[in-house]
Protein backbone atom coordinates (compact mmCIF):
# COMPACT_ATOMS: atom_id res chain seq x y z
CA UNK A 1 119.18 101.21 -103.20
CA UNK A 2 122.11 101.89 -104.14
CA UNK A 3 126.09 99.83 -104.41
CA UNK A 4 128.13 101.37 -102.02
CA UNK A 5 130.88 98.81 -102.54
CA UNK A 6 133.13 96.30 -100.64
CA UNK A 7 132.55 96.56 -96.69
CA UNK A 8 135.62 97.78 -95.27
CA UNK A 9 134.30 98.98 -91.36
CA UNK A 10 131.20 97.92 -89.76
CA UNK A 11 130.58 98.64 -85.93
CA UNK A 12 133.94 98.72 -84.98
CA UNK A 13 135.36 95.42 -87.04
CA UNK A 14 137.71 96.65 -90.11
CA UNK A 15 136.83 94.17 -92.79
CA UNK A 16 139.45 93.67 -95.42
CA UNK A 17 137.67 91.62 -98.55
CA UNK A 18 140.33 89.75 -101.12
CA UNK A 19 140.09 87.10 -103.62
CA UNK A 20 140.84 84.32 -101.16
CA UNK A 21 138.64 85.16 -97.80
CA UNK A 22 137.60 87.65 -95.68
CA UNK A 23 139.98 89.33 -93.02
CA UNK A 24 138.59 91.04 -90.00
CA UNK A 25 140.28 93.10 -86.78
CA UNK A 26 139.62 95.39 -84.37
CA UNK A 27 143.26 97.39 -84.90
CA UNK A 28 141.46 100.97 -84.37
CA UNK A 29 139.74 99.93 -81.24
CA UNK A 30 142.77 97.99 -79.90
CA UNK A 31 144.78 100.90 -80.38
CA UNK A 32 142.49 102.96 -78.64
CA UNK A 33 142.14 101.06 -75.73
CA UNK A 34 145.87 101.29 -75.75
CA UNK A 35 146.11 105.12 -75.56
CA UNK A 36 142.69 105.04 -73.21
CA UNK A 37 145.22 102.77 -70.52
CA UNK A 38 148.73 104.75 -71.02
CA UNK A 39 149.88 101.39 -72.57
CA UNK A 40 150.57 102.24 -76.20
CA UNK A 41 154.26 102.55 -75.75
CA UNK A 42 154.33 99.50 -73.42
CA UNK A 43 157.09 97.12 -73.75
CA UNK A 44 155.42 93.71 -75.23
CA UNK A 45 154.96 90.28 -74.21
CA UNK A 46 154.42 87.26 -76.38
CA UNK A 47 152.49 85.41 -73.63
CA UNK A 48 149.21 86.40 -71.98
CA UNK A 49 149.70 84.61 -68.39
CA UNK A 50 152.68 83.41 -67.15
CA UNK A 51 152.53 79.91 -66.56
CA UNK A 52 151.14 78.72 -63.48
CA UNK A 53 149.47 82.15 -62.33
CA UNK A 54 147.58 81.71 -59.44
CA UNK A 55 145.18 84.16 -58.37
CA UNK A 56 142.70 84.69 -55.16
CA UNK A 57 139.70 86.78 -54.41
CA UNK A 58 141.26 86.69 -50.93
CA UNK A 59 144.98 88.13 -52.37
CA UNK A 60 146.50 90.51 -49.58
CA UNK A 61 147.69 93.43 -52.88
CA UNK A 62 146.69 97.04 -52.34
CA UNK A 63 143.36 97.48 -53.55
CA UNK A 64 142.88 99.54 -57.08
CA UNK A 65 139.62 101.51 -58.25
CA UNK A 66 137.07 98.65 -59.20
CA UNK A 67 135.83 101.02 -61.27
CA UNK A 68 138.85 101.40 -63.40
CA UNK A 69 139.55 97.55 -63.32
CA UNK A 70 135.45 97.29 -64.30
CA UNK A 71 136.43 99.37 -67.83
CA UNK A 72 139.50 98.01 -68.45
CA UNK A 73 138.31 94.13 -68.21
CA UNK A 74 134.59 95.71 -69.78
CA UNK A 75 137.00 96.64 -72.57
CA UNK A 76 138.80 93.47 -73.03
CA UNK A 77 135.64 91.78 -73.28
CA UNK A 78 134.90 93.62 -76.16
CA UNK A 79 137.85 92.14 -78.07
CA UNK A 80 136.65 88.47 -77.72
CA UNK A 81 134.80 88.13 -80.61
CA UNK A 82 137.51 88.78 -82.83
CA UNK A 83 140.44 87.81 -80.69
CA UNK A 84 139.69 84.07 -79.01
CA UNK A 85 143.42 83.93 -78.23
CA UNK A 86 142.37 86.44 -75.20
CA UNK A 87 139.68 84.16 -73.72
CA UNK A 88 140.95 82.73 -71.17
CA UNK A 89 143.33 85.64 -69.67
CA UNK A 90 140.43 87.94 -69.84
CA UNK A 91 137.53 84.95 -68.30
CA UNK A 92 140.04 84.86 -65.66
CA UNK A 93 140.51 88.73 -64.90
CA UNK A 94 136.19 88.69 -65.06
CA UNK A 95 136.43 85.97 -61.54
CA UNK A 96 137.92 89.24 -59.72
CA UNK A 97 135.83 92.36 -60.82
CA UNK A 98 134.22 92.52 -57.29
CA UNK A 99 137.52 93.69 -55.20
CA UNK A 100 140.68 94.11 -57.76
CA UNK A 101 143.92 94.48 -56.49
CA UNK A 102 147.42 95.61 -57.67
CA UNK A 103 147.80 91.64 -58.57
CA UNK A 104 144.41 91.28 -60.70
CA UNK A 105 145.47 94.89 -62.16
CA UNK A 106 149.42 93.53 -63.49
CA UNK A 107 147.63 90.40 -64.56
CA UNK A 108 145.22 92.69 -66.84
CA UNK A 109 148.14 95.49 -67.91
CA UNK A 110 150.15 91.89 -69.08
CA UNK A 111 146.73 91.11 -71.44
CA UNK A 112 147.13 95.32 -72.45
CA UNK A 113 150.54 94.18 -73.61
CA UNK A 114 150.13 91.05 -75.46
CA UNK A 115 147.69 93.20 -77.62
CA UNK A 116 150.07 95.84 -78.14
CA UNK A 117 152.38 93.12 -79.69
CA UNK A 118 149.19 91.54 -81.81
CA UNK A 119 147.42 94.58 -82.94
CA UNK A 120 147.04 93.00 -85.91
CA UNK A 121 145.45 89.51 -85.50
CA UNK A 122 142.26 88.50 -86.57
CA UNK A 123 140.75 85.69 -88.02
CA UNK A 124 140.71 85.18 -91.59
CA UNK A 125 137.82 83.56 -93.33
CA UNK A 126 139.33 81.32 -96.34
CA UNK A 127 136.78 80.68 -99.54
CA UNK A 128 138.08 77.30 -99.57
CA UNK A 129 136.03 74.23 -99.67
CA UNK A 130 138.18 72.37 -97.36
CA UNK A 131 137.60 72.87 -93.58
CA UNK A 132 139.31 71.48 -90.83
CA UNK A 133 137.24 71.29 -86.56
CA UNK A 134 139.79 71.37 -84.14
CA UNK A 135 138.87 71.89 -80.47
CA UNK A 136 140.83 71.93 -77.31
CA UNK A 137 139.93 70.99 -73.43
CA UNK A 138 141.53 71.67 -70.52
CA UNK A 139 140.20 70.95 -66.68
CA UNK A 140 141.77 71.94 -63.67
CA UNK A 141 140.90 69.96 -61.10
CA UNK A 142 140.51 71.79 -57.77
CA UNK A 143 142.63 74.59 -59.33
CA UNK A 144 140.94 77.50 -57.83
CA UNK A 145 142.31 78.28 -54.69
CA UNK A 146 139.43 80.24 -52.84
CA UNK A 147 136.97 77.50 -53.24
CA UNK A 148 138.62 74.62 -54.76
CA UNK A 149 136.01 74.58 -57.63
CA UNK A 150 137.14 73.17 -61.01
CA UNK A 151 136.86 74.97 -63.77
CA UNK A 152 136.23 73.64 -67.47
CA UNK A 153 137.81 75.54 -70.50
CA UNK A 154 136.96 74.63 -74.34
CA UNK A 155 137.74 76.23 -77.75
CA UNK A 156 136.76 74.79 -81.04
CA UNK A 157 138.49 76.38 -84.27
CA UNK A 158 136.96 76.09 -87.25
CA UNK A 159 139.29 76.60 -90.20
């Protein structure tokens, strides 16, 4: 066995080891996805939704490749476990996988350019003793507006 020393990539996540914690991103894969899109040289946004976005499974856009749409939100998922600040955008591009249109499609290309502005984040993982649980809840009653379903959101942050 032998010391190969400090972890700096493992399947896909860069790791960057210092004194104080552990830093991890997905930069190389977020810039890939990027250039796999045509949205490297996007303009950026600092929000992933605008506020109030509704969306329907019954919305009268032009219809786009589900196929496409199936990759690009297949993709996105693969960020989540580094990036929780994408949650919710991309949970709420996954409701409309079945038949995308051009409206699910700008809602998706908005997440492609939040990224492009965050390349960068990640969570760091302090080596201090002190640790703080936050979590956040939000319902919205009867907020869908196919089926009038509510729909329950959490995140807890650990830090």
């Amino acid at each position: 066995m032998a010391d190969v020393g400090l972890m700096s990539y493992y399947l896909g996540l860069e790791v960057k080891q210092m004194e104080d914690g552990i830093f991890i991103s997905q930069e190389s894969y977020t810039i890939e996805l990027l250039k796999k899109f045509n949205m490297l040289d996007c303009n950026t946004v600092n929000t992933l939704m605008k506020s109030g976005t509704k969306l329907s499974k019954f919305d009268e856009g032009e219809k786009v490749n589900p196929t496409f749409f199936r990759s690009l939100v297949g993709s996105l998922r693969y960020l989540i476990c580094i990036r929780p600040d994408i949650l919710f955008a991309v949970g709420v591009a996954s409701f409309f996988m079945k038949a995308p249109t051009s409206t699910h499609l700008k809602v998706t290309r908005r997440i492609l350019r939040y990224l492009r502005s965050t390349i960068d984040f990640g969570p760091f993982y302090s080596s201090s003793s002190y640790f703080n649980l936050m979590g956040f809840c939000d319902n919205d009653y009867a907020g869908d507006i196919d089926d009038r379903k509510k729909h329950n959101w959490l995140c807890v942050f650990l830090g």
